[in-house]
Protein backbone atom coordinates (compact mmCIF):
# COMPACT_ATOMS: atom_id res chain seq x y z
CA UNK A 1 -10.06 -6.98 -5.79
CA UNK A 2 -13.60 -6.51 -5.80
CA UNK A 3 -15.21 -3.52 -7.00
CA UNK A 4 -17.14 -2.12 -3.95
CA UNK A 5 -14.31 -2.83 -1.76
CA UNK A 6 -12.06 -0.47 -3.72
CA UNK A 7 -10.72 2.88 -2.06
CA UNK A 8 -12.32 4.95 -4.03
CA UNK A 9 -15.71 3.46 -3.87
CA UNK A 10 -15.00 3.62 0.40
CA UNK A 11 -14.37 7.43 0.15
CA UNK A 12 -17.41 8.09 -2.27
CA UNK A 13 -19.30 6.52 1.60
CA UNK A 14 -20.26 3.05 0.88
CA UNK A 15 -19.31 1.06 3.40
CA UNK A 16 -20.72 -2.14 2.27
CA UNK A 17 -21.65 -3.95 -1.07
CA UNK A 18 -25.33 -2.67 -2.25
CA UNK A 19 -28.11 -5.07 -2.81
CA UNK A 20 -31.02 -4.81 -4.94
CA UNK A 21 -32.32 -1.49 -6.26
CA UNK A 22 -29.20 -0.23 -4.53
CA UNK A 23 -26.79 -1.35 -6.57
CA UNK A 24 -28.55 -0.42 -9.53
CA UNK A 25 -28.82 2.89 -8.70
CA UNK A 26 -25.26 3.06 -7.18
CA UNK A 27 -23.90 1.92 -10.43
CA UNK A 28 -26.40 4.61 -12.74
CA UNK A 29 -25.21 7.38 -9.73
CA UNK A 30 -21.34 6.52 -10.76
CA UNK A 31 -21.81 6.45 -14.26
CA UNK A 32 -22.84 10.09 -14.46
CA UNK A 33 -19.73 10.79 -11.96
CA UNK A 34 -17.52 9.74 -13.96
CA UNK A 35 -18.53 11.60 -17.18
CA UNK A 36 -17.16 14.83 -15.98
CA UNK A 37 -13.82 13.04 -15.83
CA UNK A 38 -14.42 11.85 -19.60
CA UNK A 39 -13.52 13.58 -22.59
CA UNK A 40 -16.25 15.79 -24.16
CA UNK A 41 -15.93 14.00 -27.66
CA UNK A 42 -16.81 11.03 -25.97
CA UNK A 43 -19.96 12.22 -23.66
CA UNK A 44 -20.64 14.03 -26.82
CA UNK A 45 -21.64 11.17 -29.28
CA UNK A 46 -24.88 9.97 -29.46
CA UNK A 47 -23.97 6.39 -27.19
CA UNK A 48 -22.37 9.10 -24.67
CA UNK A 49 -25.64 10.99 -24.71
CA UNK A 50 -27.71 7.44 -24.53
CA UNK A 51 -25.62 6.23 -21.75
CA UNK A 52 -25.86 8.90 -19.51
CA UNK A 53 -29.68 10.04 -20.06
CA UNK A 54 -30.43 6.25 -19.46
CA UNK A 55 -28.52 6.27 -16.27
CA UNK A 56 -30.16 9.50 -15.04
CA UNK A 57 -34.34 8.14 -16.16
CA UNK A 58 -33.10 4.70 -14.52
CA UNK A 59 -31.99 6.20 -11.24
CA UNK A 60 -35.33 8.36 -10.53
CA UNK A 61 -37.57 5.59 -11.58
CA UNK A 62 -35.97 3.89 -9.28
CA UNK A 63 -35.76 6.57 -6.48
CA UNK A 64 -39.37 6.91 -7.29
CA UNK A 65 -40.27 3.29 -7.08
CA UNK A 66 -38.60 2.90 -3.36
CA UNK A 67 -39.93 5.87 -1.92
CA UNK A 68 -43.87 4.82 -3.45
CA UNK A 69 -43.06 1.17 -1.78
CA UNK A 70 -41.95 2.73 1.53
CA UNK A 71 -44.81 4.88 1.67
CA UNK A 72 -47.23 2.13 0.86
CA UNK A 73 -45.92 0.23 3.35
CA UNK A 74 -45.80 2.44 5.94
CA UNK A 75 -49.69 3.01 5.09
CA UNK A 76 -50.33 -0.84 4.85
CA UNK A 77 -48.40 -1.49 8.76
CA UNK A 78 -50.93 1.86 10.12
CA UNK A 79 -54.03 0.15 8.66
CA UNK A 80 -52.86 -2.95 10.79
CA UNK A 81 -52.50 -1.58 14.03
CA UNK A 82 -56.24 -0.37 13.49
């Protein structure tokens, strides 16, 4: 069975396979999920700590990345029109 076509994954709402950034980010969001189901010796070590800080500076650059490109574009398709 594939991963995004799991149950769980289908409750957590995605109803399709991610692409791109997407999955990236979907994979950095469910990392940091599923430390609170983790032992606390474990998200305590420093790889724990590396891990989930990663996933966390990952998944805003690249929040922050897709919202700069859809503004950008939305600026480039007005200067068209002109």
């Amino acid at each position: 069975m594939k991963f995004w076509s799991s149950y769980i994954i289908k409750c957590l709402g995605w109803k399709e396979e991610p692409k791109g950034i997407a999955k990236i980010m979907s994979i950095c969001m469910l990392i940091v999920i599923a430390t609170i189901f983790l032992p606390t010796s474990i998200t305590q070590t420093l790889i724990g700590k590396f891990i989930i800080y990663t996933s966390i500076v990952v998944f805003f650059i690249l929040l922050l990345f897709e919202l700069l490109r859809r503004v950008f574009n939305k600026i480039k398709s007005t200067k068209n029109l002109k």
